[in-house]
N, C-alpha and C. Protein backbone atom coordinates (compact mmCIF):
# COMPACT_ATOMS: atom_id res chain seq x y z
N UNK A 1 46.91 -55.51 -115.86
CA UNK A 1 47.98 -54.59 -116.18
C UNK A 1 47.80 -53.29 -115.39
N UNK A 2 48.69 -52.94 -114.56
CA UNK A 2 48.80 -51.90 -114.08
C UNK A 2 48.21 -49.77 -115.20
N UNK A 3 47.60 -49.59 -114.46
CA UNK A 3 47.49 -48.67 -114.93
C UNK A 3 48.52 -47.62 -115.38
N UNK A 4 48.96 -47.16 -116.39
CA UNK A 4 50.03 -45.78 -116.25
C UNK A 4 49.45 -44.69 -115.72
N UNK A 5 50.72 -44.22 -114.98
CA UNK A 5 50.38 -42.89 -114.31
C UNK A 5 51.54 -41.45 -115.09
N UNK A 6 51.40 -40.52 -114.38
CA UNK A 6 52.96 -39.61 -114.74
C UNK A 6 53.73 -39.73 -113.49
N UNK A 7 53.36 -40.21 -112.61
CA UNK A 7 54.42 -40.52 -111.25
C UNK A 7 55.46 -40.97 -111.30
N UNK A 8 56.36 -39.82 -111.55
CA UNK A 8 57.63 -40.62 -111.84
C UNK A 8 58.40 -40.41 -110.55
N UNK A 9 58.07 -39.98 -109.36
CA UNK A 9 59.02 -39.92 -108.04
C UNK A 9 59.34 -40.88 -107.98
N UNK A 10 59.26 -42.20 -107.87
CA UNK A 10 60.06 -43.34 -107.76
C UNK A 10 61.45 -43.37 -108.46
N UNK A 11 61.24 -42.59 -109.47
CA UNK A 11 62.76 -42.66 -110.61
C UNK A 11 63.20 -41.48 -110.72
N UNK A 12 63.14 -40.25 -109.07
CA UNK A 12 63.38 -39.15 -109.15
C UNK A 12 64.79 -39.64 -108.26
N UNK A 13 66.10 -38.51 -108.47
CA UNK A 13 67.46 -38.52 -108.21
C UNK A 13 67.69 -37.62 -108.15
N UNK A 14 69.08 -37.16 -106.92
CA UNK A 14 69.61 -36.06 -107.04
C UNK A 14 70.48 -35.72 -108.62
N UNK A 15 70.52 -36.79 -109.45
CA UNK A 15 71.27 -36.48 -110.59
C UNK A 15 70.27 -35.74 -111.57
N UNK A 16 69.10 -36.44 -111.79
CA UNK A 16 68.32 -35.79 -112.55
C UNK A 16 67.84 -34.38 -111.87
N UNK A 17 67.45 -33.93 -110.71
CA UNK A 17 67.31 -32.55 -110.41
C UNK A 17 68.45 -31.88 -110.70
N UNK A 18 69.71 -32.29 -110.53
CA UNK A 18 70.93 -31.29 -111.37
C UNK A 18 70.60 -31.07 -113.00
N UNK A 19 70.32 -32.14 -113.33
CA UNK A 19 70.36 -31.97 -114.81
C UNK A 19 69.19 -30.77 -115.29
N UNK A 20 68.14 -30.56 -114.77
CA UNK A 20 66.74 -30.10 -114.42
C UNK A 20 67.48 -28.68 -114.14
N UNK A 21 68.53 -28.52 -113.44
CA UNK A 21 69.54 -26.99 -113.07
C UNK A 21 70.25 -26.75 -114.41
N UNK A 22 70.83 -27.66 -114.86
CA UNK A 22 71.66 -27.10 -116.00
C UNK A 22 70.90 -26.89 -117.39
N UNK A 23 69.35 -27.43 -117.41
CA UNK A 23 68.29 -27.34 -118.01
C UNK A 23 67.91 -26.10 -118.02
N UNK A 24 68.43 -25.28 -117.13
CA UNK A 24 67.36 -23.98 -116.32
C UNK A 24 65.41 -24.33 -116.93
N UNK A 25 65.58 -25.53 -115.73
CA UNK A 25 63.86 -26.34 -115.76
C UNK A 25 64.03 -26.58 -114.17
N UNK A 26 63.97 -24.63 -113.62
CA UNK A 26 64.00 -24.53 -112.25
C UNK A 26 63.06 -24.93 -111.90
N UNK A 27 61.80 -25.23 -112.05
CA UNK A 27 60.31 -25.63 -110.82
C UNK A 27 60.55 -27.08 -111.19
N UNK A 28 61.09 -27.74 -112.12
CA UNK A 28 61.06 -29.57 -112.29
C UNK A 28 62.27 -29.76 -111.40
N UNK A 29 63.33 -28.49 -111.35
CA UNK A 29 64.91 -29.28 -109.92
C UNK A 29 63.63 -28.97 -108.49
N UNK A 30 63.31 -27.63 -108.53
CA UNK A 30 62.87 -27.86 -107.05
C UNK A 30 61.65 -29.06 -106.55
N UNK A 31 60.69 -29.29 -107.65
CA UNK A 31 60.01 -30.40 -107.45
C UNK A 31 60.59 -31.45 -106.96
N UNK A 32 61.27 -31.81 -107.86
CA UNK A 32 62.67 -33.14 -107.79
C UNK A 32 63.38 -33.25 -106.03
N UNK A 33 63.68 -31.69 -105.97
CA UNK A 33 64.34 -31.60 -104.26
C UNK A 33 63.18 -32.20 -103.22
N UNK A 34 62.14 -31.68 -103.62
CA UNK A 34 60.81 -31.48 -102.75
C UNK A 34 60.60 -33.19 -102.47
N UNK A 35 60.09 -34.15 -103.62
CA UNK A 35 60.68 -35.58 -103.81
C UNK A 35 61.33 -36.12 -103.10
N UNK A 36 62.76 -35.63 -103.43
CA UNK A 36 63.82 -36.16 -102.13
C UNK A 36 63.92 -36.35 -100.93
N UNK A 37 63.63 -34.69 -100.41
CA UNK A 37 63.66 -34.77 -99.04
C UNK A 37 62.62 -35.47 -98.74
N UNK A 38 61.11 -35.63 -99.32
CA UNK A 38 60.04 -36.72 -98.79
C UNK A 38 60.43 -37.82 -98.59
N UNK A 39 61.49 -38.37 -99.54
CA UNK A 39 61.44 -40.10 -99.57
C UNK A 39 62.99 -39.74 -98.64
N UNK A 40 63.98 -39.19 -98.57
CA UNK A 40 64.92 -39.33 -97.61
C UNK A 40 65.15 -38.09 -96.58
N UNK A 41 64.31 -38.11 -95.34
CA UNK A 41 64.10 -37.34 -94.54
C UNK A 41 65.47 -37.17 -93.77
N UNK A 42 66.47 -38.03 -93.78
CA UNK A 42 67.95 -37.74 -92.70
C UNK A 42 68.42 -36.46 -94.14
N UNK A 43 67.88 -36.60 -94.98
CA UNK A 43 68.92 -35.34 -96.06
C UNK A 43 67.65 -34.55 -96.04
N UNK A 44 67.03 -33.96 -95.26
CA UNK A 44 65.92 -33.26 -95.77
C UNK A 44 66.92 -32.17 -95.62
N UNK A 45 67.57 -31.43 -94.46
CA UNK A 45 67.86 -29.87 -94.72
C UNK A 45 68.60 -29.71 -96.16
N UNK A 46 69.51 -30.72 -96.09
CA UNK A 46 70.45 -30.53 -97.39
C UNK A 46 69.63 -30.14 -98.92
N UNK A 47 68.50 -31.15 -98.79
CA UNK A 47 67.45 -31.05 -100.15
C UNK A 47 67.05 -29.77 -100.19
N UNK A 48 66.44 -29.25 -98.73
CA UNK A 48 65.97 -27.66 -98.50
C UNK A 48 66.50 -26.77 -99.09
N UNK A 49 67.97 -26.82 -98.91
CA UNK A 49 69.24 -25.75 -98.49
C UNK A 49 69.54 -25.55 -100.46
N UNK A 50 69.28 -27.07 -100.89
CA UNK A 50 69.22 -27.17 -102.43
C UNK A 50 68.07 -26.55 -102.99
N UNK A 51 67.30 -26.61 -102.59
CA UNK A 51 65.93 -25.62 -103.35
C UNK A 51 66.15 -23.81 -102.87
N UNK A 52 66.58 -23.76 -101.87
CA UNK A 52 67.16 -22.11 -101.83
C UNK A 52 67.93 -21.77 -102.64
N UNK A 53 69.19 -22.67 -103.66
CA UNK A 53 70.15 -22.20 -104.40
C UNK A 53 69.14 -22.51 -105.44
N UNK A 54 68.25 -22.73 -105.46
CA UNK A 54 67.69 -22.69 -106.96
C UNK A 54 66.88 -21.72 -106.95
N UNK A 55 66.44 -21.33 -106.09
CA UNK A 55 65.01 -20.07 -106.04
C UNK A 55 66.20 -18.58 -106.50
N UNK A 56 67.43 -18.85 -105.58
CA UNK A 56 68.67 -17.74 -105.57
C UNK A 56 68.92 -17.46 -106.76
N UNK A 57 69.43 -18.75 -107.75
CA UNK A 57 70.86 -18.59 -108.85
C UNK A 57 69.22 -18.35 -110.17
N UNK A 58 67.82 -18.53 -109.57
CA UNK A 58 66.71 -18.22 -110.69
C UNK A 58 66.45 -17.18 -110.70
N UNK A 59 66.47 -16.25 -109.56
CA UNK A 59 66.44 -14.54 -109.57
C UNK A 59 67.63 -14.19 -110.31
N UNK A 60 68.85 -14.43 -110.90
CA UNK A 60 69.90 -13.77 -111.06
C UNK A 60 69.91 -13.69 -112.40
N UNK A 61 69.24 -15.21 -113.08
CA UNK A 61 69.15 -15.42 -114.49
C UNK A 61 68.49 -14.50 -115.42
């Protein structure tokens, strides 16, 4: 039997890092982005460009 881990990047999504935004559970969306762009490098700026609106709209809160 496989060991459990907490590694859940395999079952990380751009849906759940939104949800993680409307959570205001800003360091679990930018983790989540960070995730993304690793496993899909053609969207890396976009993932990037997504962790700047979260560092942004978290100073304002």
């Amino acid at each position: 039997m496989k060991e459990k881990t907490d590694d859940i990047s395999h079952l990380m999504t751009e849906t759940l890092a939104n949800l993680y935004i409307e959570q205001k559970l800003y360091t679990k969306a930018i983790n989540a982005f960070h995730t993304l762009a690793n496993k899909h490098p053609d969207r890396k700026e976009y993932f990037e460009n997504r962790i700047q609106e979260v560092k942004d709209s978290r100073g304002k809160n």
